[in-house]
C-alpha atoms as a PDB file:
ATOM      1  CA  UNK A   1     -22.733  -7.913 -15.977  1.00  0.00           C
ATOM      2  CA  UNK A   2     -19.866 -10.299 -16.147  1.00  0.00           C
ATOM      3  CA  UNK A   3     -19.969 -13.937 -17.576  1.00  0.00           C
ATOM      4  CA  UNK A   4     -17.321 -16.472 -18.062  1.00  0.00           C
ATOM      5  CA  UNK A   5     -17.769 -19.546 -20.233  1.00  0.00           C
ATOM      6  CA  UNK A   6     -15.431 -22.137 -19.808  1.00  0.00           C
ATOM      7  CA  UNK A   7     -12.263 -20.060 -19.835  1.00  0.00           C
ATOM      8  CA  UNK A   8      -9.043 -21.531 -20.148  1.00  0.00           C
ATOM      9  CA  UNK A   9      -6.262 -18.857 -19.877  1.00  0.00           C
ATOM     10  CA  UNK A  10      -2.722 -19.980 -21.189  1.00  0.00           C
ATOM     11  CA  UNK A  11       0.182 -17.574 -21.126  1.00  0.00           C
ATOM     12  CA  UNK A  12       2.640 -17.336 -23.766  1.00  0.00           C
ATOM     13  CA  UNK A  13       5.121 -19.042 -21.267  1.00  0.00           C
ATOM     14  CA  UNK A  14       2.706 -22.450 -21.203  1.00  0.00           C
ATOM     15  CA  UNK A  15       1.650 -21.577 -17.632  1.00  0.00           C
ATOM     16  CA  UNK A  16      -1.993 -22.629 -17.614  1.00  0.00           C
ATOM     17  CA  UNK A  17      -3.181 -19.665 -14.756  1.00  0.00           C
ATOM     18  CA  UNK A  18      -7.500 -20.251 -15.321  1.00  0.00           C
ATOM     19  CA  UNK A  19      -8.672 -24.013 -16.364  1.00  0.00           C
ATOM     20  CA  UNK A  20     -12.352 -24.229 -17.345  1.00  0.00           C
ATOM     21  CA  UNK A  21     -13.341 -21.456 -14.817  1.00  0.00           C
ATOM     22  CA  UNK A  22     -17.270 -20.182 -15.239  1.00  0.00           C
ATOM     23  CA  UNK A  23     -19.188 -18.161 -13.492  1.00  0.00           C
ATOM     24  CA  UNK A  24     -21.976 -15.091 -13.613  1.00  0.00           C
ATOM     25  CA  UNK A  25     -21.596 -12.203 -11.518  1.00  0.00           C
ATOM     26  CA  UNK A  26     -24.969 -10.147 -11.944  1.00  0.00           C
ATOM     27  CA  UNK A  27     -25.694  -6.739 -12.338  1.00  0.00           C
ATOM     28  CA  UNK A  28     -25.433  -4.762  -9.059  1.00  0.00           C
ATOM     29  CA  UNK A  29     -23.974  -7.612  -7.045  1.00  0.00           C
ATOM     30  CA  UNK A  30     -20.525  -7.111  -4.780  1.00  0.00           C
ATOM     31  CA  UNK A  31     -18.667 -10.229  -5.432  1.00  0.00           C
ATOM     32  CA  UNK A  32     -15.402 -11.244  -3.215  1.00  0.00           C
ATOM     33  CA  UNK A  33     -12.590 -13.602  -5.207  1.00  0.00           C
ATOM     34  CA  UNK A  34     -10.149 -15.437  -2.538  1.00  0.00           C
ATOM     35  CA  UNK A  35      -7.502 -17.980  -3.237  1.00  0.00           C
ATOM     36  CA  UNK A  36      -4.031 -18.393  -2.618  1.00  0.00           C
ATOM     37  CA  UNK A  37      -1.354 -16.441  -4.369  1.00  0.00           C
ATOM     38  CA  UNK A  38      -0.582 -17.158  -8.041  1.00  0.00           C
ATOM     39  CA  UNK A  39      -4.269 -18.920  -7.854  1.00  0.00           C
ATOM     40  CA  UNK A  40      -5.474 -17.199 -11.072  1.00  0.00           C
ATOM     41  CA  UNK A  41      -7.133 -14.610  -8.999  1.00  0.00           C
ATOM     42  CA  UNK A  42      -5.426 -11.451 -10.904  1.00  0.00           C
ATOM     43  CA  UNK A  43      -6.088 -13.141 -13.837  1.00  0.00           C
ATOM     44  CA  UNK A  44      -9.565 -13.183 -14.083  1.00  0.00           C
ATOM     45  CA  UNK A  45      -9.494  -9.342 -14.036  1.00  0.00           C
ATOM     46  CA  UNK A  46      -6.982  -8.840 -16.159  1.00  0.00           C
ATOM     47  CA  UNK A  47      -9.186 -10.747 -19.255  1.00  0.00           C
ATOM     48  CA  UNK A  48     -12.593  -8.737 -17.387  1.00  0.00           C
ATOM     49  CA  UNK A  49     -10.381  -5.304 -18.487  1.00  0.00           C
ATOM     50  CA  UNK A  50      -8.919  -7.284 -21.183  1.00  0.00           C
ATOM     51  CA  UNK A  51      -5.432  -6.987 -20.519  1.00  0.00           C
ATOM     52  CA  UNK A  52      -5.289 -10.544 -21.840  1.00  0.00           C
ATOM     53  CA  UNK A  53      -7.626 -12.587 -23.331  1.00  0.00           C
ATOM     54  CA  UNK A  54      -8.978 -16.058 -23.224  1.00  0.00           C
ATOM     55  CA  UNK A  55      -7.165 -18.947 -24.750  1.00  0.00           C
ATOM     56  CA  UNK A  56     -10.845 -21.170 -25.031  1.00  0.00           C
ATOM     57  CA  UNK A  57     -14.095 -20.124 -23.734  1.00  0.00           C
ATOM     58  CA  UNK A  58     -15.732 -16.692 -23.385  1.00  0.00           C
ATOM     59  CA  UNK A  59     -15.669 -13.731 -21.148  1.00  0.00           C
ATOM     60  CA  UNK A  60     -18.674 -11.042 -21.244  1.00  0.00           C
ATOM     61  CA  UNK A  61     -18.979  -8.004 -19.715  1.00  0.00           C
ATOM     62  CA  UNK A  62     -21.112  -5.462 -20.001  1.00  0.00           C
ATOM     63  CA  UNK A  63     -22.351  -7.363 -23.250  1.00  0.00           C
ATOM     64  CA  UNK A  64     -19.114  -6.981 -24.614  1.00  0.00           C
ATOM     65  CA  UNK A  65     -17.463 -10.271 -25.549  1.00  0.00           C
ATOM     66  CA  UNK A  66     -13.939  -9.241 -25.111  1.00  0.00           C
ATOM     67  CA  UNK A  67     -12.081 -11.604 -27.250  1.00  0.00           C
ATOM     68  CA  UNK A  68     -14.135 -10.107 -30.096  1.00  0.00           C
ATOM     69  CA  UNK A  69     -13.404  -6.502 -29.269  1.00  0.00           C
ATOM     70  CA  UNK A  70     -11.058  -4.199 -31.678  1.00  0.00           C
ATOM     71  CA  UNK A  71      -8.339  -1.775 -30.318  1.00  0.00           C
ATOM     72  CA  UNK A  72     -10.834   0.825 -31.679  1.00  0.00           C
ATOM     73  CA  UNK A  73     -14.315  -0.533 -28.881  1.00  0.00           C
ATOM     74  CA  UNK A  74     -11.638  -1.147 -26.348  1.00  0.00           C
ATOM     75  CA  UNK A  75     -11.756   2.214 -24.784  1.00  0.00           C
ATOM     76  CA  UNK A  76     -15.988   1.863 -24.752  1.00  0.00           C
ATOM     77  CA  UNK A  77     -15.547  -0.817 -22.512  1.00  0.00           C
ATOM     78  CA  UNK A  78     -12.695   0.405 -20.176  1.00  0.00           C
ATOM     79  CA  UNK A  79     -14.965   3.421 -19.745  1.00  0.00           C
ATOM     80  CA  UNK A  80     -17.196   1.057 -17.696  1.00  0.00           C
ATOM     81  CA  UNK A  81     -15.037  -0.268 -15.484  1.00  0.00           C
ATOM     82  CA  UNK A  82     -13.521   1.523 -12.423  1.00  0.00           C
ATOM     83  CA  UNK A  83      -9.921  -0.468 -11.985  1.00  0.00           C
ATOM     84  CA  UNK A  84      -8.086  -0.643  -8.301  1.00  0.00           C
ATOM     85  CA  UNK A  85      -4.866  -2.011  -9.228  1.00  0.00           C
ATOM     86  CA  UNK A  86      -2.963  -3.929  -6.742  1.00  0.00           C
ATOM     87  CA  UNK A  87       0.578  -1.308  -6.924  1.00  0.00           C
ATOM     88  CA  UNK A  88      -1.772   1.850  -7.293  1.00  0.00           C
ATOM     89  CA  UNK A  89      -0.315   2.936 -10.848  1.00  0.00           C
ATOM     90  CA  UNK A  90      -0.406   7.014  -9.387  1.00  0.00           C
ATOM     91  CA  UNK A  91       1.621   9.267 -11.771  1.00  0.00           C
ATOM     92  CA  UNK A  92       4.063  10.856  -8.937  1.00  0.00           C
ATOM     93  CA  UNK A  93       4.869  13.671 -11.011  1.00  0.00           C
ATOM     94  CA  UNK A  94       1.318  15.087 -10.600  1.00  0.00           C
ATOM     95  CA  UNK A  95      -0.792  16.252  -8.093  1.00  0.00           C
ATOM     96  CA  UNK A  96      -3.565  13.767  -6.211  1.00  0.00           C
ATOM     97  CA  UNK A  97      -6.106  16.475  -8.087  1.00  0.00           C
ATOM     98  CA  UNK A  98      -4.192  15.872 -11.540  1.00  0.00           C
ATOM     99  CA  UNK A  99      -3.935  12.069 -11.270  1.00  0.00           C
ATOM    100  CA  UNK A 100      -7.718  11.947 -10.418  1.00  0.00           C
ATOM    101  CA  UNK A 101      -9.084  14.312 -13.129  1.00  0.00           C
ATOM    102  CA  UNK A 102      -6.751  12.616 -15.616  1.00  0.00           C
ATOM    103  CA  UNK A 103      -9.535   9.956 -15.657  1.00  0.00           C
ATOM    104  CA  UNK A 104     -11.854  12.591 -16.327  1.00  0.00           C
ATOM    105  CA  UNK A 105      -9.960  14.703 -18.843  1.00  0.00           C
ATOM    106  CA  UNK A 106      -8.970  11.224 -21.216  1.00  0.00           C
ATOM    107  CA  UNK A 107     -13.125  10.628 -21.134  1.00  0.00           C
ATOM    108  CA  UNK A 108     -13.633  14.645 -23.046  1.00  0.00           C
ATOM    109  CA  UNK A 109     -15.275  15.276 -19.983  1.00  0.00           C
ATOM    110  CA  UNK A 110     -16.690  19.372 -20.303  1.00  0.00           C
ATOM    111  CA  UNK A 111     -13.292  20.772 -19.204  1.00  0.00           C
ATOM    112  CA  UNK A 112     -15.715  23.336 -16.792  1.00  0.00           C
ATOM    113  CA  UNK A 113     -17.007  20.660 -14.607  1.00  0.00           C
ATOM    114  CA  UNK A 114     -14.139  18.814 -13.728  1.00  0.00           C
ATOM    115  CA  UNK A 115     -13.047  20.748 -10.571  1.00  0.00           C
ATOM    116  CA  UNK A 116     -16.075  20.479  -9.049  1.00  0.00           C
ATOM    117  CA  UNK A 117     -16.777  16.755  -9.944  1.00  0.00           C
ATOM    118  CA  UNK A 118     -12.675  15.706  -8.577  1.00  0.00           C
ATOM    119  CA  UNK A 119     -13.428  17.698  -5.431  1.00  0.00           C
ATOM    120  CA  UNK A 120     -16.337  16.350  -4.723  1.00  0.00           C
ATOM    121  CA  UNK A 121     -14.961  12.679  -4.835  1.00  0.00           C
ATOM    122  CA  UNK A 122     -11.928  13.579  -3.379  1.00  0.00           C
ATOM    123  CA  UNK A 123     -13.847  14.435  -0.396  1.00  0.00           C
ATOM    124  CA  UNK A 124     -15.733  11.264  -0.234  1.00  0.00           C
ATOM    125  CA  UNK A 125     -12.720   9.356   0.273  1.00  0.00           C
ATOM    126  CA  UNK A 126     -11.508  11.691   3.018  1.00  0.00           C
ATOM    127  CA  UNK A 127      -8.643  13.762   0.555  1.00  0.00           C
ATOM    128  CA  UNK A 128      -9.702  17.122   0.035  1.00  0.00           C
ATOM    129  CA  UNK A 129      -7.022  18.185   1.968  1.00  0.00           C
ATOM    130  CA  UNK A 130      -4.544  16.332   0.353  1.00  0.00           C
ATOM    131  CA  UNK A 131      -5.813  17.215  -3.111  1.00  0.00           C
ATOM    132  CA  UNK A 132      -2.381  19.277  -4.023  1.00  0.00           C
ATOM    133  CA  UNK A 133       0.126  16.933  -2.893  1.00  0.00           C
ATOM    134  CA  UNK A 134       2.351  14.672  -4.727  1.00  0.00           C
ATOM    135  CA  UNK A 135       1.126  10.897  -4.665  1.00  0.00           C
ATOM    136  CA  UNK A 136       4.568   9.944  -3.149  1.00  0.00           C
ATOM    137  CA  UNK A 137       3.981  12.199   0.357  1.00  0.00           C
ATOM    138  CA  UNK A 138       0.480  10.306   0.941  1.00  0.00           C
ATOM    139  CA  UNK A 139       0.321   6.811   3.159  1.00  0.00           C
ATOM    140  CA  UNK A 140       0.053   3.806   1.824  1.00  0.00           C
ATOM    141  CA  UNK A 141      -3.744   4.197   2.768  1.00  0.00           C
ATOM    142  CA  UNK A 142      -4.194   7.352   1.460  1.00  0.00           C
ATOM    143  CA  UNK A 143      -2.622   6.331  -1.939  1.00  0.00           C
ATOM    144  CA  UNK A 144      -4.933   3.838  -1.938  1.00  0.00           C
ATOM    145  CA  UNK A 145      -8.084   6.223  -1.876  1.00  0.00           C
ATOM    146  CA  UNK A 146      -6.458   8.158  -4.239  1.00  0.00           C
ATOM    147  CA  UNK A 147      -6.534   5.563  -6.553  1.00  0.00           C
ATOM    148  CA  UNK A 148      -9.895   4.475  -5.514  1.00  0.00           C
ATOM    149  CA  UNK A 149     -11.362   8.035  -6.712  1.00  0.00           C
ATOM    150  CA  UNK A 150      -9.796   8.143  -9.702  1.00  0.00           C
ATOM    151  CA  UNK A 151     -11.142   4.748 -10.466  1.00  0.00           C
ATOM    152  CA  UNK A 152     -14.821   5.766  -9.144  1.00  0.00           C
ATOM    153  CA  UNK A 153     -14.715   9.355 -10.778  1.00  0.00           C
ATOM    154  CA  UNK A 154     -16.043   8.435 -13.806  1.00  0.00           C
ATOM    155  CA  UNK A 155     -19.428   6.712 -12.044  1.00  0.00           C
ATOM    156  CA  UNK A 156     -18.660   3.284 -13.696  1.00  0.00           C
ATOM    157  CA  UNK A 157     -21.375   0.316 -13.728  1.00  0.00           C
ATOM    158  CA  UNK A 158     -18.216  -1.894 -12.467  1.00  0.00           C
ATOM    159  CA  UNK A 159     -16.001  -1.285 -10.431  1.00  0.00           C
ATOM    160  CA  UNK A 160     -12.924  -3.900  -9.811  1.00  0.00           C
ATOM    161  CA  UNK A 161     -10.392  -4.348  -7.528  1.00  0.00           C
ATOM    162  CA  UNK A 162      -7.166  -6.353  -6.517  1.00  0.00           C
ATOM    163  CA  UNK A 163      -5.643  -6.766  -2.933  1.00  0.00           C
ATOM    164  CA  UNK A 164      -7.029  -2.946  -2.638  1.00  0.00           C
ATOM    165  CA  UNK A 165      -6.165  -3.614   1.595  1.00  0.00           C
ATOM    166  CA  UNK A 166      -3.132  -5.730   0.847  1.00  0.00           C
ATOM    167  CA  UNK A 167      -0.347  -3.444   2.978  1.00  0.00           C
ATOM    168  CA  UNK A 168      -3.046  -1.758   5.405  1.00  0.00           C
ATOM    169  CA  UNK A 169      -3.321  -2.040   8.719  1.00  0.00           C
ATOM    170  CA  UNK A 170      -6.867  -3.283   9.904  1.00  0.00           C
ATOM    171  CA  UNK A 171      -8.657  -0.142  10.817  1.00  0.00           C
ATOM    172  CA  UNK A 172      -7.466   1.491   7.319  1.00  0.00           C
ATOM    173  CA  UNK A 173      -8.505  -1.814   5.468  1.00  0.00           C
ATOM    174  CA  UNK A 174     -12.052  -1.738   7.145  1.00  0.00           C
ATOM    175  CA  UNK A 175     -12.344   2.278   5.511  1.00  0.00           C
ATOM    176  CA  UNK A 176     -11.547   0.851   2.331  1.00  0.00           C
ATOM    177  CA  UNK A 177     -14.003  -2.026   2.429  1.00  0.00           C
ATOM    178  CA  UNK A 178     -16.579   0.541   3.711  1.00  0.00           C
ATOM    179  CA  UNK A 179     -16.288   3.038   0.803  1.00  0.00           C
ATOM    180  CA  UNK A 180     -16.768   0.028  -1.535  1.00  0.00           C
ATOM    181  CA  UNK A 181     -19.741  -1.230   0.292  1.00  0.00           C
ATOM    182  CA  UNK A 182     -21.449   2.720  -0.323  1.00  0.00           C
ATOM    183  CA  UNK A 183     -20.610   2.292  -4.365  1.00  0.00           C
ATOM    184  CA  UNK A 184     -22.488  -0.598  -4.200  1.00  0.00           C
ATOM    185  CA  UNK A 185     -25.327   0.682  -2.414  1.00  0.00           C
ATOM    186  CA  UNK A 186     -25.092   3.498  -5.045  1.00  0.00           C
ATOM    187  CA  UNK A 187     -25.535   1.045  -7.495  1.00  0.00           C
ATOM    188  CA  UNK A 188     -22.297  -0.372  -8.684  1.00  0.00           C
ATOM    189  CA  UNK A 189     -21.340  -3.971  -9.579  1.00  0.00           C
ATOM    190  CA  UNK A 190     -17.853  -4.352  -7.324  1.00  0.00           C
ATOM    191  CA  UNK A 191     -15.863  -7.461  -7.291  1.00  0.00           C
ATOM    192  CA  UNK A 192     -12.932  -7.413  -5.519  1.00  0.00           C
ATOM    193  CA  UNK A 193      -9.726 -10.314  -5.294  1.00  0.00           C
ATOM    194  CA  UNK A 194      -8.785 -10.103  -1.675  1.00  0.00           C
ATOM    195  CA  UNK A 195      -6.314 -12.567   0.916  1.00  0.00           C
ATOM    196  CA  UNK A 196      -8.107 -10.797   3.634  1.00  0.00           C
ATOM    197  CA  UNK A 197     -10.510 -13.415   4.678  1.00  0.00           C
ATOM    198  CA  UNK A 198     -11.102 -11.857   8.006  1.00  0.00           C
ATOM    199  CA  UNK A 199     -12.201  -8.526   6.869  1.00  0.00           C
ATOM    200  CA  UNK A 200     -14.225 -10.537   4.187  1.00  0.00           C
ATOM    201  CA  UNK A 201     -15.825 -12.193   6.688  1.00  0.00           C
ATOM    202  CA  UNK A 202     -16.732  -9.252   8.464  1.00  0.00           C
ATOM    203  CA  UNK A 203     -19.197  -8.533   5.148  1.00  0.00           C
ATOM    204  CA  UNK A 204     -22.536 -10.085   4.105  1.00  0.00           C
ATOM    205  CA  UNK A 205     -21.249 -10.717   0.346  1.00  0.00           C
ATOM    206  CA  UNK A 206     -20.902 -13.820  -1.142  1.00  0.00           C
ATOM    207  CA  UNK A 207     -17.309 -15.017  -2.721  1.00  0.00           C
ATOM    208  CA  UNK A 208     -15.751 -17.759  -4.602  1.00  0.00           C
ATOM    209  CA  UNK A 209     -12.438 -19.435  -4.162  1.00  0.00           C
ATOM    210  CA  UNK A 210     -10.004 -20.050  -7.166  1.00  0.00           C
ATOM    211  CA  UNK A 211      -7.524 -23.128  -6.475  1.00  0.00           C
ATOM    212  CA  UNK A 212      -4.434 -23.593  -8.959  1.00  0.00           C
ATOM    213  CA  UNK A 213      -6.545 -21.771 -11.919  1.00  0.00           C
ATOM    214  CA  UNK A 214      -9.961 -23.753 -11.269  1.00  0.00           C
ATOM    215  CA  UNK A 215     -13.183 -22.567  -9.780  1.00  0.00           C
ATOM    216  CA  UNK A 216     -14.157 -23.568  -5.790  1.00  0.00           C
ATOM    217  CA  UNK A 217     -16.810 -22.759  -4.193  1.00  0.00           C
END
């Protein structure tokens, strides 16, 4: 599901953030990435999305090799991918139901089906009730979910995300962990970057540590 091959990721500043990192993350695993902050961690799924790509080496996913990707397969490989970013990215000047189907509606998704389909994930992360509100009235937590099912709503084969409990409280970041450990029993590949290494530790799934841009165990 996702390979790296000797990556090296340089920046157009000169900051070196990945040196020679590899690794193979199968399909239908749940991976954890830990390390300290400005460790390379967001890095690695910024070239998995391919927000960047890699200076040397190779990264495949989904048996797409994204540095050879055009603008125009881009979107067939975002489609596979469910992203939790680290700030959210809601719209606040839509609904929790419009920032959810969005993800739906961008994918020509049959216009009739896409109630059903957001309400129905909307309740799995405990936000049918809050499916009218604006973003911006919702917890940190709940913002969180919100972004969670609009990353999920699609049914990707990954699903990636980055600090996704970094401002909860525990009880709130165990939830979150929770609804990622059900994806994966539902089949998804998750990998998730987390400084939480108490909740982590609280799960069965293996991890690997990234130390000033190179691979630990």
């Amino acid at each position: 599901m996702i390979q790296f091959h000797n990556v090296t990721l340089r920046y157009p500043t000169g900051h070196e953030a990945l040196r020679n990192v590899s690794f193979d993350i199968p399909q239908g695993a749940f991976y954890f990435i830990t390390g300290h902050s400005g460790a390379g961690k967001s890095s690695i799924l910024r070239l998995i999305y391919r927000a960047v790509v890699p200076t040397k080496g190779d990264v495949l996913v989904s048996d797409y090799n994204v540095k050879q990707l055009s603008y125009k397969q881009l979107p067939f490989l975002r489609r596979k991918i469910g992203i939790v970013f680290q700030d959210y990215k809601l719209l606040y000047d839509r609904s929790v139901y419009d920032n959810v189907a969005l993800a739906l509606e961008v994918c020509n998704y049959p216009s009739g089906k896409i109630r059903s389909r957001v309400k129905q994930v909307l309740e799995y992360v405990g936000l049918s009730e809050q499916m009218e509100q604006n973003p911006m009235t919702l917890s940190g937590g709940e913002q969180q979910r919100a972004a969670i099912a609009r990353a999920i709503i699609n049914q990707p084969d990954l699903i990636i995300a980055d600090e996704p409990t970094g401002n909860l409280d525990r009880a709130m970041g165990r939830h979150i962990f929770a609804l990622f450990d059900a994806l994966h029993r539902q089949g998804s590949t998750i990998l998730i970057v987390t400084h939480d290494l108490e909740l982590m530790a609280e799960t069965d799934h293996p991890h690997f540590t990234i130390t000033d841009g190179c691979l630990g165990g």
